[in-house]
C-alpha atoms as a PDB file:
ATOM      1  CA  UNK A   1     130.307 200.203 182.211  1.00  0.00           C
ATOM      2  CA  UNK A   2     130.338 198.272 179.107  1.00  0.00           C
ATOM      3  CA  UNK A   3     132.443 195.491 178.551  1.00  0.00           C
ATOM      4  CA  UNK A   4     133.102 193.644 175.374  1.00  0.00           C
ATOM      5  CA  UNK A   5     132.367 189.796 175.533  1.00  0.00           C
ATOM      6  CA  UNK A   6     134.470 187.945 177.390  1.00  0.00           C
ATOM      7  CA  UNK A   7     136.891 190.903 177.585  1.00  0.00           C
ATOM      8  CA  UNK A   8     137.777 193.403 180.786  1.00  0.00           C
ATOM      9  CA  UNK A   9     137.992 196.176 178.190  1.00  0.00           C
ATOM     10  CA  UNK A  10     134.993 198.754 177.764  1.00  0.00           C
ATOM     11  CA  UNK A  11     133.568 198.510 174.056  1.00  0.00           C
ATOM     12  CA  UNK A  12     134.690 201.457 171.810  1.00  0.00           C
ATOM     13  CA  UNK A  13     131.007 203.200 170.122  1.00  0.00           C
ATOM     14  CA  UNK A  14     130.237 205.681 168.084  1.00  0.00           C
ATOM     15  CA  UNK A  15     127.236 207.303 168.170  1.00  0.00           C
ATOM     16  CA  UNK A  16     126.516 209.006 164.791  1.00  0.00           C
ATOM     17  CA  UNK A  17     123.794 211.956 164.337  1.00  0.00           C
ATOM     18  CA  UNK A  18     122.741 211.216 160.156  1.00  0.00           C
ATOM     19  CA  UNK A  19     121.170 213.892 157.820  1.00  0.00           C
ATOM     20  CA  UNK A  20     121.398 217.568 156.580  1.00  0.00           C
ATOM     21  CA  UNK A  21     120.826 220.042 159.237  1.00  0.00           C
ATOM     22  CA  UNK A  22     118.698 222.446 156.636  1.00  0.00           C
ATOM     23  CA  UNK A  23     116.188 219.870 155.077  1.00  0.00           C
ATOM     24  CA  UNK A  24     113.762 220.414 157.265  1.00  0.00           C
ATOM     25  CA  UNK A  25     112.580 216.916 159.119  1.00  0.00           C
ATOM     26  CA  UNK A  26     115.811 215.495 157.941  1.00  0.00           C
ATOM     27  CA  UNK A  27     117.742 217.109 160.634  1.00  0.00           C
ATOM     28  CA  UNK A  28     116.132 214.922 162.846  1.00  0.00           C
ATOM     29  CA  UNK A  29     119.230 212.653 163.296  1.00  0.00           C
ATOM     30  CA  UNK A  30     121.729 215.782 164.052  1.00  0.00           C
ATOM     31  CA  UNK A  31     119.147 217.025 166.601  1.00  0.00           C
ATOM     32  CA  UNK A  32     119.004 213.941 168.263  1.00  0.00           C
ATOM     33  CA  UNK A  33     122.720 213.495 168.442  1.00  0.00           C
ATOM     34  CA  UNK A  34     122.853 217.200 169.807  1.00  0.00           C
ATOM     35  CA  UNK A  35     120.290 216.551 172.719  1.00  0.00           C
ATOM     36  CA  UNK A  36     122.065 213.331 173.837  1.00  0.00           C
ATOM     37  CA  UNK A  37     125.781 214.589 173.653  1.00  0.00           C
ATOM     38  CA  UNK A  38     123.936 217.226 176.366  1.00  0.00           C
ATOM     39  CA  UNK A  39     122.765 215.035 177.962  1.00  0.00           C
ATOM     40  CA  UNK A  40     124.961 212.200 178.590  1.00  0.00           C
ATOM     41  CA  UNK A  41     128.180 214.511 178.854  1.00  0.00           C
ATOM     42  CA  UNK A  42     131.354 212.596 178.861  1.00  0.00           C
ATOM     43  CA  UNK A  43     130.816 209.288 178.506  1.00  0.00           C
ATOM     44  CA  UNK A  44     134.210 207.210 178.423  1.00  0.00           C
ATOM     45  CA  UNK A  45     134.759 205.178 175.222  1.00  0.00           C
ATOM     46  CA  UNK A  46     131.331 207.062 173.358  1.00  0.00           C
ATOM     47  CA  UNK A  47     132.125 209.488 170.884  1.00  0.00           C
ATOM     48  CA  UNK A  48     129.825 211.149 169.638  1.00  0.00           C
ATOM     49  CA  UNK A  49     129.613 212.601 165.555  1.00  0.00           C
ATOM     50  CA  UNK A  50     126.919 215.181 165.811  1.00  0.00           C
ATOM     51  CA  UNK A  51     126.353 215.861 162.323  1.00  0.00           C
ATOM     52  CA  UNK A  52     127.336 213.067 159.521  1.00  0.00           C
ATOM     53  CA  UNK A  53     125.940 213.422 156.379  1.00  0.00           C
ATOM     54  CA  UNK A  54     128.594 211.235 154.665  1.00  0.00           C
ATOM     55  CA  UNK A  55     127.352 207.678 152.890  1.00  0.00           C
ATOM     56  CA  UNK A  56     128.315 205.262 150.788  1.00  0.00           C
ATOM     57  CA  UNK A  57     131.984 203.859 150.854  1.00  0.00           C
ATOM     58  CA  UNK A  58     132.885 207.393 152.673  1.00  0.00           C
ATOM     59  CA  UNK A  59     132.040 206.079 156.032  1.00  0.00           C
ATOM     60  CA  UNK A  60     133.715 203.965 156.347  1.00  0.00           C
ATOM     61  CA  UNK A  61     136.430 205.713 157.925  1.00  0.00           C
ATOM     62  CA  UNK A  62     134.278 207.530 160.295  1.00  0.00           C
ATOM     63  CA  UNK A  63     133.402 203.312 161.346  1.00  0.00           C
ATOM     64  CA  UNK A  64     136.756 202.022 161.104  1.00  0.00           C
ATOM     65  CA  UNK A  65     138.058 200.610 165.000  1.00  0.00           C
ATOM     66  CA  UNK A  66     134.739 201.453 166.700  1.00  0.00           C
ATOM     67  CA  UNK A  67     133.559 198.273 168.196  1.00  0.00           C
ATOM     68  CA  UNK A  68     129.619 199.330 168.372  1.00  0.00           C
ATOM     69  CA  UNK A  69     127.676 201.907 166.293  1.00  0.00           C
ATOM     70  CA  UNK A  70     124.812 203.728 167.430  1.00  0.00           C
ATOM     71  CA  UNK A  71     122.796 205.558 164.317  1.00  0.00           C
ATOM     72  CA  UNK A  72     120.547 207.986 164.601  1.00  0.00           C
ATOM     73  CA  UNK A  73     118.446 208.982 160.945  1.00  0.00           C
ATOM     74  CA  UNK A  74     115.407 209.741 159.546  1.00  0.00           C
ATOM     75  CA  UNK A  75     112.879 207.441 158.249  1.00  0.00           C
ATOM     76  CA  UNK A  76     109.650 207.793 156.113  1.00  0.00           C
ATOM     77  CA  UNK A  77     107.373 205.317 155.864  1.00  0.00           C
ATOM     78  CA  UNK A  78     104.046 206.739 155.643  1.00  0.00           C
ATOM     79  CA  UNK A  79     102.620 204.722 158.039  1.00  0.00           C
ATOM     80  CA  UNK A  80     103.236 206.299 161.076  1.00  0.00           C
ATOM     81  CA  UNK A  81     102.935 209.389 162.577  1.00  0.00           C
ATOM     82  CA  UNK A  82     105.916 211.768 162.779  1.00  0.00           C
ATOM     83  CA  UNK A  83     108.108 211.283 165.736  1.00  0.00           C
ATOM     84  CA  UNK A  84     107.127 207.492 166.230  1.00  0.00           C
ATOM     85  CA  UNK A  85     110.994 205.670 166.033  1.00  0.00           C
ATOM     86  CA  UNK A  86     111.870 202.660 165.300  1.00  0.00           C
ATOM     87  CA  UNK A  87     114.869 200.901 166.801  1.00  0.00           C
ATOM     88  CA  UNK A  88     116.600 198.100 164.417  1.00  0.00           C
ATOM     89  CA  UNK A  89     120.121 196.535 164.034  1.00  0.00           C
ATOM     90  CA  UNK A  90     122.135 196.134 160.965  1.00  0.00           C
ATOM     91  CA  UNK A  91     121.319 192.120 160.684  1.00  0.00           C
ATOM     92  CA  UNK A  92     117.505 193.920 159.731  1.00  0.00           C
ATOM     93  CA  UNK A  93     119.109 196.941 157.965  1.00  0.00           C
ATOM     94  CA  UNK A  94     116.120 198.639 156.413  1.00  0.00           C
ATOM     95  CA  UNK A  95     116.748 201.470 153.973  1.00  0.00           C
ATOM     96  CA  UNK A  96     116.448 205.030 154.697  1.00  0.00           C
ATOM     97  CA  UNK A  97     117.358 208.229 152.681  1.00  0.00           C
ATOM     98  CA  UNK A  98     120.869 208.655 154.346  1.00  0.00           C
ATOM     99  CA  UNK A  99     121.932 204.772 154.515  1.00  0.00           C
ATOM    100  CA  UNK A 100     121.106 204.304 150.698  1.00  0.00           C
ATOM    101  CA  UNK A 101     122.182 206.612 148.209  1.00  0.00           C
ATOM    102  CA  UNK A 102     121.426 206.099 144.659  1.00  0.00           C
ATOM    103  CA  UNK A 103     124.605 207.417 143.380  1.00  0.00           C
ATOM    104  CA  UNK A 104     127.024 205.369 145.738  1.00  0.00           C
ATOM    105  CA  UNK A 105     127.441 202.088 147.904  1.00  0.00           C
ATOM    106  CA  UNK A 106     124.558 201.478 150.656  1.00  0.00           C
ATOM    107  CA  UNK A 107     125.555 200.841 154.040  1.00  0.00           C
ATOM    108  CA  UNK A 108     125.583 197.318 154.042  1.00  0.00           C
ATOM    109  CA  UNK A 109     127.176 196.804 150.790  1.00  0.00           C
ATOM    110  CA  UNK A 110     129.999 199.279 151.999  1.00  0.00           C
ATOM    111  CA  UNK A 111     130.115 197.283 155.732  1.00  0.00           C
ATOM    112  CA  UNK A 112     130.687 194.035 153.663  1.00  0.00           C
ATOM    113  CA  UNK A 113     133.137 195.361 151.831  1.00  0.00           C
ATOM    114  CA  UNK A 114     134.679 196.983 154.152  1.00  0.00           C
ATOM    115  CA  UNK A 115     135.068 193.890 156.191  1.00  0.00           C
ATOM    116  CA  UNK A 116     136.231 192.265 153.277  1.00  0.00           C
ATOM    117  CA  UNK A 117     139.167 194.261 153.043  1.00  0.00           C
ATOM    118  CA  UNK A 118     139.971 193.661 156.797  1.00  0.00           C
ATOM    119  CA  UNK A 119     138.731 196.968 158.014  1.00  0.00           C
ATOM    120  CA  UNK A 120     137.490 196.546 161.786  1.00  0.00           C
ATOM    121  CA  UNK A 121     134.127 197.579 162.160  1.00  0.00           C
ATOM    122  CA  UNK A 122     131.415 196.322 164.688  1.00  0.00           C
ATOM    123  CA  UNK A 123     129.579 193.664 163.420  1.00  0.00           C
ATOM    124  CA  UNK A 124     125.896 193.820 162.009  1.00  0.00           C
ATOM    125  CA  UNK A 125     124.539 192.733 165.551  1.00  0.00           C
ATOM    126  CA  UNK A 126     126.257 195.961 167.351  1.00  0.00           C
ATOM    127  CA  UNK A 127     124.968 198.268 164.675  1.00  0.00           C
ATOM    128  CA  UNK A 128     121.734 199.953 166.554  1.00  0.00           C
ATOM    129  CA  UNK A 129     119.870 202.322 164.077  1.00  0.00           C
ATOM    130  CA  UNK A 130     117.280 204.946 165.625  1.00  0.00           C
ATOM    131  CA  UNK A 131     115.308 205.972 162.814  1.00  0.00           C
ATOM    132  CA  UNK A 132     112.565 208.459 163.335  1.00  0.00           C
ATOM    133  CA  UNK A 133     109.618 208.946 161.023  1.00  0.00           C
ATOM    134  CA  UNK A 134     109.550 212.298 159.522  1.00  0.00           C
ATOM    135  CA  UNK A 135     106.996 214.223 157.216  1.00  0.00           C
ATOM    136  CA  UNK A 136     109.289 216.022 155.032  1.00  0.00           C
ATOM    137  CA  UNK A 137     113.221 215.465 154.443  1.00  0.00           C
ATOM    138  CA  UNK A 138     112.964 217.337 151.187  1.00  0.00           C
ATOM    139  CA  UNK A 139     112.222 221.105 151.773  1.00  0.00           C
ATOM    140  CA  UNK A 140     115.288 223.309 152.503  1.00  0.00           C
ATOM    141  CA  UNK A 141     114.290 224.893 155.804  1.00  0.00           C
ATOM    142  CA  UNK A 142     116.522 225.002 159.220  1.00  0.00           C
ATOM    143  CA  UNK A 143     113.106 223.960 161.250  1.00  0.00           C
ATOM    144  CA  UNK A 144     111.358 220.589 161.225  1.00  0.00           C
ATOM    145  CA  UNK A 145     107.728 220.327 160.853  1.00  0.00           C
ATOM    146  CA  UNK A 146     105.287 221.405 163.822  1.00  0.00           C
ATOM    147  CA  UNK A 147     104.571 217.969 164.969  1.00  0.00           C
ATOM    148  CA  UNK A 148     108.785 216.529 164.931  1.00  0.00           C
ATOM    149  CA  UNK A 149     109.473 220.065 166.713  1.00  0.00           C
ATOM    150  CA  UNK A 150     106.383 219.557 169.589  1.00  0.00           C
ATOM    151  CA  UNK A 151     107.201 215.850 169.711  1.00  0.00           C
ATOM    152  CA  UNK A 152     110.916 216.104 169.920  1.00  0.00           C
ATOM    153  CA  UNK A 153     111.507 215.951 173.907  1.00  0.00           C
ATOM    154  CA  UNK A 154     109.414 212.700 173.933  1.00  0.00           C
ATOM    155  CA  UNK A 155     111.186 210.987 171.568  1.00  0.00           C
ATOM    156  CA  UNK A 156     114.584 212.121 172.298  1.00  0.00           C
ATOM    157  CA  UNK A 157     114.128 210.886 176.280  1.00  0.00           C
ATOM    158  CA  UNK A 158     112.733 207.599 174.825  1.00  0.00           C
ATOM    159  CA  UNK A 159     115.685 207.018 171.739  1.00  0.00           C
ATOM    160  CA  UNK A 160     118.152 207.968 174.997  1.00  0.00           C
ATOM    161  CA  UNK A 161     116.352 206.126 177.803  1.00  0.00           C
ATOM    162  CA  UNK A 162     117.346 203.158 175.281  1.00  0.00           C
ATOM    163  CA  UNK A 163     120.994 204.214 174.418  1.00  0.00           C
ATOM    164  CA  UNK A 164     121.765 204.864 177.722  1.00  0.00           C
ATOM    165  CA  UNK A 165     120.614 201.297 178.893  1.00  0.00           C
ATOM    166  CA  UNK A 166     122.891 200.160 176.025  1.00  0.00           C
ATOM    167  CA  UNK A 167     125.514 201.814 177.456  1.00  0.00           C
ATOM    168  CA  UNK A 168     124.894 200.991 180.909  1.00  0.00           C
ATOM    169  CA  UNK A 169     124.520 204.701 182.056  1.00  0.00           C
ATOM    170  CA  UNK A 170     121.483 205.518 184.867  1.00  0.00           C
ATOM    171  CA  UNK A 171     120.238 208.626 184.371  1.00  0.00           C
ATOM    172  CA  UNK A 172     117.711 210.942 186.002  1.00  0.00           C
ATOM    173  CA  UNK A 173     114.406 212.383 184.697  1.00  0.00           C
ATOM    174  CA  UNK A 174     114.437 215.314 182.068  1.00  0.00           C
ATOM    175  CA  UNK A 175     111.634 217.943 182.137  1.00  0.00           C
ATOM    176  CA  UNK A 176     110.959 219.247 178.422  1.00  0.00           C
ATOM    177  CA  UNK A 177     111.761 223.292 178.238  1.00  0.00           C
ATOM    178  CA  UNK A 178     108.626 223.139 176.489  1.00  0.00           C
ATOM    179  CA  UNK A 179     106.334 222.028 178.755  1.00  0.00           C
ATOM    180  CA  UNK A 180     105.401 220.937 182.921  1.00  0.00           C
ATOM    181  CA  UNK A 181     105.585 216.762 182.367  1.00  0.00           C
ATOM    182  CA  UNK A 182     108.494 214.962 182.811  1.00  0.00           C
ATOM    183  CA  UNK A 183     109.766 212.184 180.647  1.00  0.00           C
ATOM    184  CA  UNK A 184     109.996 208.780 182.616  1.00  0.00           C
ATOM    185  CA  UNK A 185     112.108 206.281 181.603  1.00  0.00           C
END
C-alpha cells in the first residue's frame, strides 16, 4: 500500500476522468476513468471522479485534501497517432483542452493560487496527467473515432498497468472483449 513520505499513513488520491462524454474523442478521459474504476474495484484511499468536466478555479474543490492526483484527459498534438498517451506531472504541465480554458484560470494558475490561499492540494510532483492523443474533441457524437474505439483496451491496460504500479496494486492480465490477445503488463 502506499505510504506518504516518512509517514505510516496511506496517501489520499484522486483519480479524475476529464472531458465531455458526447464530444466524440474527448470522452476519452471519462472512458478511461470508467474502465479502471472496473477494474481496480475498491481501492482504499483512491477515489475515483469518473466524469469531471469542471476547470478553472472550480476544481479546486474537487482537489482540496487529496494528497496525490491522478488525471486522465485528452490531448491533440498532431503528431501522433490516436491512442498513443503520454504520461507527465504537473512540474511539466503541458496544456490540453480541459486543463486550459480560455474563459477561466488554467490549472496551474488555479493550483498556485489555490496554494496560496492555504488550500491543501498535492504538490506539482504528485500530479500524474494521462493524456491521450485524440483525432477529434470537437464533434458532438457519444462514440470516439474508429481508431480511439479499436485502440482503447491497449491503452487503457497500459495508462492502468502504470497507475496501478503507482498505487502499489498487482494485478492480473485483462483479455480485450474485443479480441483473443491479452494485454501484458
Amino acid at each position: 500500500m502506499n505510504f506518504g513520505e516518512g509517514a505510516d499513513e496511506p496517501v489520499k488520491t484522486l483519480l479524475v476522468g476529464m472531458g465531455n462524454p458526447i464530444l466524440c474523442d474527448d470522452a476519452v478521459g471519462i472512458r478511461l476513468a470508467q474502465h479502471i474504476q472496473s477494474r481496480l474495484g475498491l481501492v482504499p484511499d483512491l477515489t475515483v471522479s469518473e466524469e469531471c468536466s469542471i476547470g478553472g478555479l472550480n476544481i479546486l474543490d474537487l482537489l482540496a485534501g487529496y494528497e496525490r492526483l491522478i488525471v486522465l484527459d485528452s490531448i491533440k498534438t498532431a503528431i501522433a497517432l490516436p491512442g498513443h498517451w503520454y504520461r507527465f506531472t504537473a512540474e511539466s504541465l503541458q496544456k490540453t483542452m480541459n486543463l486550459n480554458n480560455i474563459h477561466d484560470t488554467n490549472f496551474a494558475t488555479a493550483l498556485a493560487l489555490g496554494r496560496r490561499l492555504g488550500m491543501r492540494l498535492p504538490e506539482d510532483r504528485d500530479i500524474h496527467i494521462f493524456a491521450v492523443e485524440v483525432l477529434d474533441n470537437l464533434t458532438f457524437a457519444e462514440q470516439m473515432t474508429g481508431p480511439l474505439e479499436q485502440a482503447f483496451y491497449t491503452y487503457a491496460e497500459e495508462i492502468l498497468m502504470e497507475i496501478a504500479e503507482m498505487l502499489e496494486l498487482r494485478l492480473e492480465l485483462y483479455q480485450s472483449p474485443c479480441s483473443d490477445q491479452h494485454i501484458s503488463p
